[in-house]
N, C-alpha and C. Protein backbone atom coordinates (compact mmCIF):
# COMPACT_ATOMS: atom_id res chain seq x y z
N UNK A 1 0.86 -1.17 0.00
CA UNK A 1 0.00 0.00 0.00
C UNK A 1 0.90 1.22 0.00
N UNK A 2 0.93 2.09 -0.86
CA UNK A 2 1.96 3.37 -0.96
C UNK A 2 0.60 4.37 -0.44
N UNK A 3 1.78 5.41 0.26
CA UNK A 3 0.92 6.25 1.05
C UNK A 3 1.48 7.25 0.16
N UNK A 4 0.74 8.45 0.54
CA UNK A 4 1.11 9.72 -0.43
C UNK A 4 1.90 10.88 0.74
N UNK A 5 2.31 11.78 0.32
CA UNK A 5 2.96 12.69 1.16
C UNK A 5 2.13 13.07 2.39
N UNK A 6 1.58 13.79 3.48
CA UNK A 6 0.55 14.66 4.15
C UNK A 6 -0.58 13.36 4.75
N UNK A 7 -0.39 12.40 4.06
CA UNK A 7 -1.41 11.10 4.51
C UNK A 7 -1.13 11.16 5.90
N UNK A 8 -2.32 9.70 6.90
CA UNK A 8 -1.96 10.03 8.50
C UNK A 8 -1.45 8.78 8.88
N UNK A 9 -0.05 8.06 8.02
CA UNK A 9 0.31 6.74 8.61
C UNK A 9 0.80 7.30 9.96
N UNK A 10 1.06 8.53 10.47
CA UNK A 10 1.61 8.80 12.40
C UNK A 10 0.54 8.28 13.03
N UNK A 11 -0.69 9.24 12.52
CA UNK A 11 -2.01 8.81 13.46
C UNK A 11 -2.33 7.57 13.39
N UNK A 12 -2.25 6.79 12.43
CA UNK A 12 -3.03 5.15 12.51
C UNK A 12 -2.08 4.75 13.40
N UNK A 13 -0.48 4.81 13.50
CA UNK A 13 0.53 4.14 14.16
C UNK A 13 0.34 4.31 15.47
N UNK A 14 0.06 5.75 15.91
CA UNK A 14 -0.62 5.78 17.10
C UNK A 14 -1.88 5.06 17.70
N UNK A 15 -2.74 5.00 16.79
CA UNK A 15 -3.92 4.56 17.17
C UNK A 15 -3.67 2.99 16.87
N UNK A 16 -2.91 2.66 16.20
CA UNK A 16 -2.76 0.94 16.10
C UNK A 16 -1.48 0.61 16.60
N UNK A 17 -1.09 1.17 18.09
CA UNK A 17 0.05 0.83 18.23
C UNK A 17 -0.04 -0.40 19.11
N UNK A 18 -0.97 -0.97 19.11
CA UNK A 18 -1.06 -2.31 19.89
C UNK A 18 -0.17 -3.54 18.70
N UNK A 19 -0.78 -2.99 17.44
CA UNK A 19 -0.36 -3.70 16.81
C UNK A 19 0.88 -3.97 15.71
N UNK A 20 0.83 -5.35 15.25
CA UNK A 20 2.69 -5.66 15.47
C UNK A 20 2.71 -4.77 13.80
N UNK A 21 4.22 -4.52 13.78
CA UNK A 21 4.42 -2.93 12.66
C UNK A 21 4.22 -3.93 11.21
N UNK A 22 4.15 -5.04 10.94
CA UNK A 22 3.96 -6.12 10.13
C UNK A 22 2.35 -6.05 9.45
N UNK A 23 1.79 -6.15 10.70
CA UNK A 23 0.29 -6.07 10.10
C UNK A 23 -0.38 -4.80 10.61
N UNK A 24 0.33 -3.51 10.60
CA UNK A 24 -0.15 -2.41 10.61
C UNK A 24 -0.74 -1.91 9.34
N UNK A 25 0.16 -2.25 8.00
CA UNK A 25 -0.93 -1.47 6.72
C UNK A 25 -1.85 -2.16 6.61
N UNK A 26 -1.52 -3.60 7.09
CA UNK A 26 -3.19 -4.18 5.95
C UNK A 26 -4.20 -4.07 7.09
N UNK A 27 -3.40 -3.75 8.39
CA UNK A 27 -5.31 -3.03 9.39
C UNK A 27 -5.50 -1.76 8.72
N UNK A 28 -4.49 -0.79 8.28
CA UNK A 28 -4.51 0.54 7.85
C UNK A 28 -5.71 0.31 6.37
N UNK A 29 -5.04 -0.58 5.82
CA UNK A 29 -6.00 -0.83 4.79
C UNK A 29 -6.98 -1.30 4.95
N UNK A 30 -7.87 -2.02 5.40
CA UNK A 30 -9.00 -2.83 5.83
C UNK A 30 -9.79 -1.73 6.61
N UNK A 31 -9.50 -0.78 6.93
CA UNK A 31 -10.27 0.66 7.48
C UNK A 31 -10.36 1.42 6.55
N UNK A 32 -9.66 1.48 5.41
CA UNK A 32 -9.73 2.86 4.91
C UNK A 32 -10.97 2.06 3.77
N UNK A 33 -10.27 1.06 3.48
CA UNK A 33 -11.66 0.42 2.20
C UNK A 33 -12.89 0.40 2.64
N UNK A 34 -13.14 0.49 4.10
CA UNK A 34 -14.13 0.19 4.36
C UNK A 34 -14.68 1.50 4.84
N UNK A 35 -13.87 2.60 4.94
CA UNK A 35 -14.34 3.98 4.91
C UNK A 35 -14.00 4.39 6.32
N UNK A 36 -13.73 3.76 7.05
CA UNK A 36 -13.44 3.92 8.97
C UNK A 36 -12.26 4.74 8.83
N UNK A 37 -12.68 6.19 9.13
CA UNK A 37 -11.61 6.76 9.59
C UNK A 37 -10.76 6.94 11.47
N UNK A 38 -9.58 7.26 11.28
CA UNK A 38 -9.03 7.11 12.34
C UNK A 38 -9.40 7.40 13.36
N UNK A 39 -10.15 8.75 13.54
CA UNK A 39 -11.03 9.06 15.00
C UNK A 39 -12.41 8.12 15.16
N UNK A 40 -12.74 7.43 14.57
CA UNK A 40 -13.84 6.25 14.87
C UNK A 40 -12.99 5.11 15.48
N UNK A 41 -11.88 4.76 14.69
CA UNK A 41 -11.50 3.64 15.48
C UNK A 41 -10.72 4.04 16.57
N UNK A 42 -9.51 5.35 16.95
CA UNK A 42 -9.32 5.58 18.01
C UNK A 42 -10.79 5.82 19.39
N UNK A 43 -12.00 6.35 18.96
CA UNK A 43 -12.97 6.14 20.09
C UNK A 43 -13.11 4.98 20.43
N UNK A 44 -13.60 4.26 19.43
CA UNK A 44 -14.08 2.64 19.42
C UNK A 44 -12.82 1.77 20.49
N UNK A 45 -11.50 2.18 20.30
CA UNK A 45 -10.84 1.92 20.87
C UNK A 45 -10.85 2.64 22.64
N UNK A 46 -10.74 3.98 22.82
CA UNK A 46 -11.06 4.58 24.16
C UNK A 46 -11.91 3.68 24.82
N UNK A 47 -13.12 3.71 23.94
CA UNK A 47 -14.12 3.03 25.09
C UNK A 47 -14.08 1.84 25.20
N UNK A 48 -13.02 0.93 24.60
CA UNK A 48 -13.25 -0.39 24.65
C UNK A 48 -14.63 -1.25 23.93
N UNK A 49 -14.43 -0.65 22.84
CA UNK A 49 -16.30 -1.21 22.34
C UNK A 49 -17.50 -1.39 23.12
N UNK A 50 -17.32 0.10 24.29
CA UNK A 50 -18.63 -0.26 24.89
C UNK A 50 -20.15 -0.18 24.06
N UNK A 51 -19.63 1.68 22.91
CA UNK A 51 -20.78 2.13 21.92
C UNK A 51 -21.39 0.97 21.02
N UNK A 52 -20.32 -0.06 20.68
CA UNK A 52 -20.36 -1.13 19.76
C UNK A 52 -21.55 -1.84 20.38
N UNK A 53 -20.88 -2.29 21.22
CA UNK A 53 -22.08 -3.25 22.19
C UNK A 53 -23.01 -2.68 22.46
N UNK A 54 -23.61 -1.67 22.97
CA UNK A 54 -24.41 -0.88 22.97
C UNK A 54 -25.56 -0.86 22.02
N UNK A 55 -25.26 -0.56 20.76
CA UNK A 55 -25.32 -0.30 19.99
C UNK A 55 -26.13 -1.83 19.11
N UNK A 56 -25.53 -2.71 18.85
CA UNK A 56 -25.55 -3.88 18.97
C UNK A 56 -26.57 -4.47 19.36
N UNK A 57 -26.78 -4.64 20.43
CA UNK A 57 -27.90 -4.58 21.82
C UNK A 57 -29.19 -3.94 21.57
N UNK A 58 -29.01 -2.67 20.58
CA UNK A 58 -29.95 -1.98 20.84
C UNK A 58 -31.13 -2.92 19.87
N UNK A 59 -32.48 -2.60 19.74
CA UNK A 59 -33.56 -2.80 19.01
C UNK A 59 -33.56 -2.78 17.55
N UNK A 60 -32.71 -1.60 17.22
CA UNK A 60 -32.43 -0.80 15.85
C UNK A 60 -32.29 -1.34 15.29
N UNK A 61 -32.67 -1.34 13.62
CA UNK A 61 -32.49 -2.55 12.63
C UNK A 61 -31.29 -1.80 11.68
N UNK A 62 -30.89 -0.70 11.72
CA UNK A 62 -29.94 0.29 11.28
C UNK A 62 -28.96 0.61 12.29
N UNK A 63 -28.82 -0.53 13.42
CA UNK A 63 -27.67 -0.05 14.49
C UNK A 63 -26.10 0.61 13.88
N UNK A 64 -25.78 -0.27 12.88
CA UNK A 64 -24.54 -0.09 12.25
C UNK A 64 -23.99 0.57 11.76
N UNK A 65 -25.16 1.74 11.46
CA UNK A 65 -25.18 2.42 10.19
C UNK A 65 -24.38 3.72 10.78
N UNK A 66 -24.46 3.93 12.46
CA UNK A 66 -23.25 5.19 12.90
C UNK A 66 -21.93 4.85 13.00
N UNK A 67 -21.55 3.71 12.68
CA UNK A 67 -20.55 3.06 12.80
C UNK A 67 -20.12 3.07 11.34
N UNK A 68 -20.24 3.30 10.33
CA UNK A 68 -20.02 2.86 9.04
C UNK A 68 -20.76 1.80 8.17
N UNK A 69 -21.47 1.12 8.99
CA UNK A 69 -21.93 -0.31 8.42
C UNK A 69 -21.41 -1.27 8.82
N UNK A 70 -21.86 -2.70 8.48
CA UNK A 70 -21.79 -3.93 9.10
C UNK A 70 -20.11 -4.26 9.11
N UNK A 71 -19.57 -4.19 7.84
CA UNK A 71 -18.33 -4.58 7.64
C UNK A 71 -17.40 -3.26 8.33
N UNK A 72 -18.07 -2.21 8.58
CA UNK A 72 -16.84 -1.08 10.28
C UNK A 72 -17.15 -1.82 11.27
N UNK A 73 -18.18 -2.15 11.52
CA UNK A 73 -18.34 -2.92 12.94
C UNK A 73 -17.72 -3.90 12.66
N UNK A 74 -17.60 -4.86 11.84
CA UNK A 74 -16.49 -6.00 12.49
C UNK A 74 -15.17 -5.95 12.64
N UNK A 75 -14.91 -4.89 11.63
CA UNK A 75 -13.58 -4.26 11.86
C UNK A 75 -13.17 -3.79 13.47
N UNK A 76 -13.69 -2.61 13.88
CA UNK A 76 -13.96 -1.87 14.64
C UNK A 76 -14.03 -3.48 15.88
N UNK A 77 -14.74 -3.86 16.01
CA UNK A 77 -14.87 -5.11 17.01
C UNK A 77 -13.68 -6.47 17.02
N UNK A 78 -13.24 -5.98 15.39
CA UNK A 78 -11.92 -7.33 15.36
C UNK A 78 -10.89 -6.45 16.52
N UNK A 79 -10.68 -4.93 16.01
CA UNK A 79 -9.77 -4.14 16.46
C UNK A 79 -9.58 -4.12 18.16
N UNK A 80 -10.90 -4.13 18.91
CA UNK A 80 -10.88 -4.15 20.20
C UNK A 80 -10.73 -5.55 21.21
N UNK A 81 -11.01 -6.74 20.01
CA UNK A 81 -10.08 -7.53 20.09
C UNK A 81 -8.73 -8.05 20.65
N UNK A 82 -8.05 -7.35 19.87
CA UNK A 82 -6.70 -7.22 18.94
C UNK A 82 -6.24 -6.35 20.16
N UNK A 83 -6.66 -5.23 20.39
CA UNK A 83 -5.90 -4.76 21.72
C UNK A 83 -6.56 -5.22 22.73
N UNK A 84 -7.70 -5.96 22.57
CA UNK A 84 -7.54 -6.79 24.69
C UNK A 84 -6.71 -7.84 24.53
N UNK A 85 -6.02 -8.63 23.00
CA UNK A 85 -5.12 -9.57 23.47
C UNK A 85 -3.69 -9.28 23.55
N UNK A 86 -3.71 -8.10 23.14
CA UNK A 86 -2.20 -7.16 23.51
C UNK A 86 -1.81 -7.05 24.62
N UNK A 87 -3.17 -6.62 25.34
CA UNK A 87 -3.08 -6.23 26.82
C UNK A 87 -3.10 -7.17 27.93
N UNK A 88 -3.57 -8.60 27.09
CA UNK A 88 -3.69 -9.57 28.09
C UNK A 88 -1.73 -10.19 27.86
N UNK A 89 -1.65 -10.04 26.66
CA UNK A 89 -0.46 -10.59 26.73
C UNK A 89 0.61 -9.66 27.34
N UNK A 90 0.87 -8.54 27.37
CA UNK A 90 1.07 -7.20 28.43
C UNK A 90 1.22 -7.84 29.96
N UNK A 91 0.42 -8.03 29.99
CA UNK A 91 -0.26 -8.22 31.58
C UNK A 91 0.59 -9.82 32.14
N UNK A 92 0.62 -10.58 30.88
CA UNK A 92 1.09 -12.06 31.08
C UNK A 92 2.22 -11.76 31.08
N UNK A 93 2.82 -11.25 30.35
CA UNK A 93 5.05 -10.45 30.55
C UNK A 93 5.42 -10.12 31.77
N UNK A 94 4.36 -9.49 32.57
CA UNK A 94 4.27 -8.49 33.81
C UNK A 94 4.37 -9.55 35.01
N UNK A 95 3.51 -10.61 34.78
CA UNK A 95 3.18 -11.69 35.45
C UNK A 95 4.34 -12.52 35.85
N UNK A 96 4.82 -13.22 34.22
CA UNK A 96 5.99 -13.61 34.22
C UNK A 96 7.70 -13.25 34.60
N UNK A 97 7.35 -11.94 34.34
CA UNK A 97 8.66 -11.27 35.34
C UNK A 97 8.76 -11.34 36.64
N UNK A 98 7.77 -11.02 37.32
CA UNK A 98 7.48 -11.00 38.68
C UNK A 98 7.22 -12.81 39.16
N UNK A 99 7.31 -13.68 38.61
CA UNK A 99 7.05 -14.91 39.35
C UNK A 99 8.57 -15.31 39.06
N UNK A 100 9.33 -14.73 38.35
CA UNK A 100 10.12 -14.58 38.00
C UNK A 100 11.38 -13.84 38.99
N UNK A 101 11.15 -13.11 39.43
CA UNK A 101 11.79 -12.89 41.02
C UNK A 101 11.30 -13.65 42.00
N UNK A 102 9.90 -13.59 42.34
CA UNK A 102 9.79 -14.76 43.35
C UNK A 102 10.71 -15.91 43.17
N UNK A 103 10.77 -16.35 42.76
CA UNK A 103 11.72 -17.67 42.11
C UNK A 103 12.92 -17.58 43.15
N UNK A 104 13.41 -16.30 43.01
CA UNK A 104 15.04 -16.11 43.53
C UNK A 104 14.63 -16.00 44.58
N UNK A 105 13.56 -15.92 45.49
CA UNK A 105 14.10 -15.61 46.94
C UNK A 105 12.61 -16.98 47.73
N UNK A 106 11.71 -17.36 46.80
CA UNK A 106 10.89 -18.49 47.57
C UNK A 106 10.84 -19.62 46.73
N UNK A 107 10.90 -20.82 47.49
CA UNK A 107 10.39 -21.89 46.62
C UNK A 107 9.56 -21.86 45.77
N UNK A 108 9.13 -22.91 44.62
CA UNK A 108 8.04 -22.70 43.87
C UNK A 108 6.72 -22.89 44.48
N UNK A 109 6.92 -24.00 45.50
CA UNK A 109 6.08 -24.34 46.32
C UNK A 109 5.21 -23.22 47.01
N UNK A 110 5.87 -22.26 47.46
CA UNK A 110 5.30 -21.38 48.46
C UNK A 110 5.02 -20.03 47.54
N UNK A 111 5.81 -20.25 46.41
CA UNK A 111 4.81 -18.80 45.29
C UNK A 111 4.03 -19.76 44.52
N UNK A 112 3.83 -20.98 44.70
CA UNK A 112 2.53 -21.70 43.86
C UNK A 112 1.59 -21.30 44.94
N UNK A 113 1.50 -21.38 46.45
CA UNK A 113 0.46 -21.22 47.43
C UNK A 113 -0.16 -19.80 46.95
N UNK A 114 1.22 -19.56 46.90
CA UNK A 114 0.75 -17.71 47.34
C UNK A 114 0.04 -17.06 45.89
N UNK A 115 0.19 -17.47 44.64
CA UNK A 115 -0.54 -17.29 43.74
C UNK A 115 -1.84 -18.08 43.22
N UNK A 116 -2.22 -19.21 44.27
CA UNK A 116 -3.26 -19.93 43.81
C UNK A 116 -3.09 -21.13 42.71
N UNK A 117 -1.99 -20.97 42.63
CA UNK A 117 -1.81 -22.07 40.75
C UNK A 117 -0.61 -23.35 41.86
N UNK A 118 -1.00 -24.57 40.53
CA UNK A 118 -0.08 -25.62 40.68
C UNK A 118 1.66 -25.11 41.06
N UNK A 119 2.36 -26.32 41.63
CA UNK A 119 4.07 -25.79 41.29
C UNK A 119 4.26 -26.15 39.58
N UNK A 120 3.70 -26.83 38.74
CA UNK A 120 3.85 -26.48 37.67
C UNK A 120 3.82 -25.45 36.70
N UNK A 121 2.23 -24.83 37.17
CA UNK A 121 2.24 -23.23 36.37
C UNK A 121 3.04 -22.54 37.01
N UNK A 122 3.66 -21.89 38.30
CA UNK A 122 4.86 -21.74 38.37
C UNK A 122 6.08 -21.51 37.70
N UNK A 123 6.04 -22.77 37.49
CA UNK A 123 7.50 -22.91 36.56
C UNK A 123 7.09 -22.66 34.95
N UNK A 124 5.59 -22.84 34.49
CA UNK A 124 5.22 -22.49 33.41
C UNK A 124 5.51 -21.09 33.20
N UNK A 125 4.88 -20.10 34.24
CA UNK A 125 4.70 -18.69 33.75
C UNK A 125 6.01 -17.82 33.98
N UNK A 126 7.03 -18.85 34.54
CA UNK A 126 8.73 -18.25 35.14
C UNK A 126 8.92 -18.31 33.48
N UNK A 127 8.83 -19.02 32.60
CA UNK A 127 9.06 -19.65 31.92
C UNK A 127 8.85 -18.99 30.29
N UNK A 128 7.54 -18.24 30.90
CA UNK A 128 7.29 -17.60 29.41
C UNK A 128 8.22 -16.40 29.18
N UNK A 129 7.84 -16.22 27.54
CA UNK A 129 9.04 -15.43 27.14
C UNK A 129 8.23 -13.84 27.21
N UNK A 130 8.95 -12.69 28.23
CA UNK A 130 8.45 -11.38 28.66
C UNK A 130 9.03 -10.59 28.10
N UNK A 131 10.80 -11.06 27.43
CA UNK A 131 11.46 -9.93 27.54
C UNK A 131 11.22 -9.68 25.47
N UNK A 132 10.38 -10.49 24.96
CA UNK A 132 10.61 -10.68 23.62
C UNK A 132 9.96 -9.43 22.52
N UNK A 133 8.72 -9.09 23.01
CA UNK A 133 7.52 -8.76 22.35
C UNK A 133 7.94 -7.26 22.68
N UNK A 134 6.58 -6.63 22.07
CA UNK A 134 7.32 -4.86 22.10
C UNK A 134 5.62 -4.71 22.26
N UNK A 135 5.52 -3.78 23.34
CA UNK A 135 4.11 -3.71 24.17
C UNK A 135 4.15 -2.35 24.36
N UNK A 136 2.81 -2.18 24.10
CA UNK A 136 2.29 -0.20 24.51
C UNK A 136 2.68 -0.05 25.92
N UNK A 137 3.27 1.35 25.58
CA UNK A 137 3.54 1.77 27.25
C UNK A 137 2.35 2.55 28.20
N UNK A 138 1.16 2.47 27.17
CA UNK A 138 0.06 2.71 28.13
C UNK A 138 -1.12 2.65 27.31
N UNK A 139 -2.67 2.32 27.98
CA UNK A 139 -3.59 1.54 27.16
C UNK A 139 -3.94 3.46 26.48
N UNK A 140 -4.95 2.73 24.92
CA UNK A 140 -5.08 4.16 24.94
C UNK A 140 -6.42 4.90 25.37
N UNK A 141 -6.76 4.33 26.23
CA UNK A 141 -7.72 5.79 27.27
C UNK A 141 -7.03 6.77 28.30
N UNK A 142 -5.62 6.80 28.44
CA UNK A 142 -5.09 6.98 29.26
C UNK A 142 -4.04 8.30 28.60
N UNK A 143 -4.35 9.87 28.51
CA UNK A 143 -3.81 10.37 27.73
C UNK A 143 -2.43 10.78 27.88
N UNK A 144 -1.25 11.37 27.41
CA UNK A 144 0.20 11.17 27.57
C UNK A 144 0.73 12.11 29.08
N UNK A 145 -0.04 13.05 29.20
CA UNK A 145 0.63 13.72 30.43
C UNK A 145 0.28 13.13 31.65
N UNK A 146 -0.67 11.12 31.55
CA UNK A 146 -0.86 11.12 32.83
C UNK A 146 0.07 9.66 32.79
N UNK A 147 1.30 9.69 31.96
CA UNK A 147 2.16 8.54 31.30
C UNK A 147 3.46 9.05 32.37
N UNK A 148 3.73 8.02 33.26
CA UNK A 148 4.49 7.77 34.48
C UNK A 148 5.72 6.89 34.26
């Protein structure tokens, strides 16, 4: 996909920075064909697809239609997706580091108690790989001057 001079590949990068820089044009593309511009999917994103669901939910036989239509909403819903499994995998790095010091100073035994899981997951989640992946440094409802 060639972009032209003044185009907003910053803003999509921002707004799709959950996602890996590989399959950033063809989400870039799969929005624009479908007419979804960037401040729809950055909201859709803020709120976590609550409007979606909402929306969805509602009675309306034209729910879709503030959204772009059927094929923005699945977009728009693949997308919020796509960053809760960013964030879950985020959250699993975070996990794994930290069971990951426990390690050095308690048995597995007694950080298996203390976290609720087998001594196997234990050694499973010591185990996963945290330091590999390249993860947002903050979700995006959260705007930059409150970035710590």
């Amino acid at each position: 996909m060639k972009r032209q001079p003044g185009d907003d590949t910053s803003v999509w990068s921002e707004i799709l920075a959950h996602r890996d820089p590989d399959e950033l044009e063809l989400a870039v593309a799969r929005f624009e064909l479908a007419r979804v511009p960037p401040d729809v999917v950055s909201a859709t994103l803020r709120d976590c697809g609550d409007a979606l669901f909402s929306a969805g939910r509602s009675d309306e036989a034209d729910w879709a239609h503030e959204f772009g239509g059927s094929v923005a909403v699945a977009l728009l819903a693949a997308e919020v997706s796509a960053l809760a499994a960013h964030l879950n995998s985020r959250a699993a790095a975070v996990r794994s580091a930290a069971v990951e010091l426990l390690l050095d100073d308690f048995s597995a035994v007694s950080v298996a108690e203390e976290l609720g899981v087998s001594r196997q997951k234990v050694y499973d989640i010591a185990r996963a790989s945290h330091r590999t992946a390249a993860y947002i440094p903050r979700v995006p409802w959260r705007s930059h001057e409150h970035h710590v």
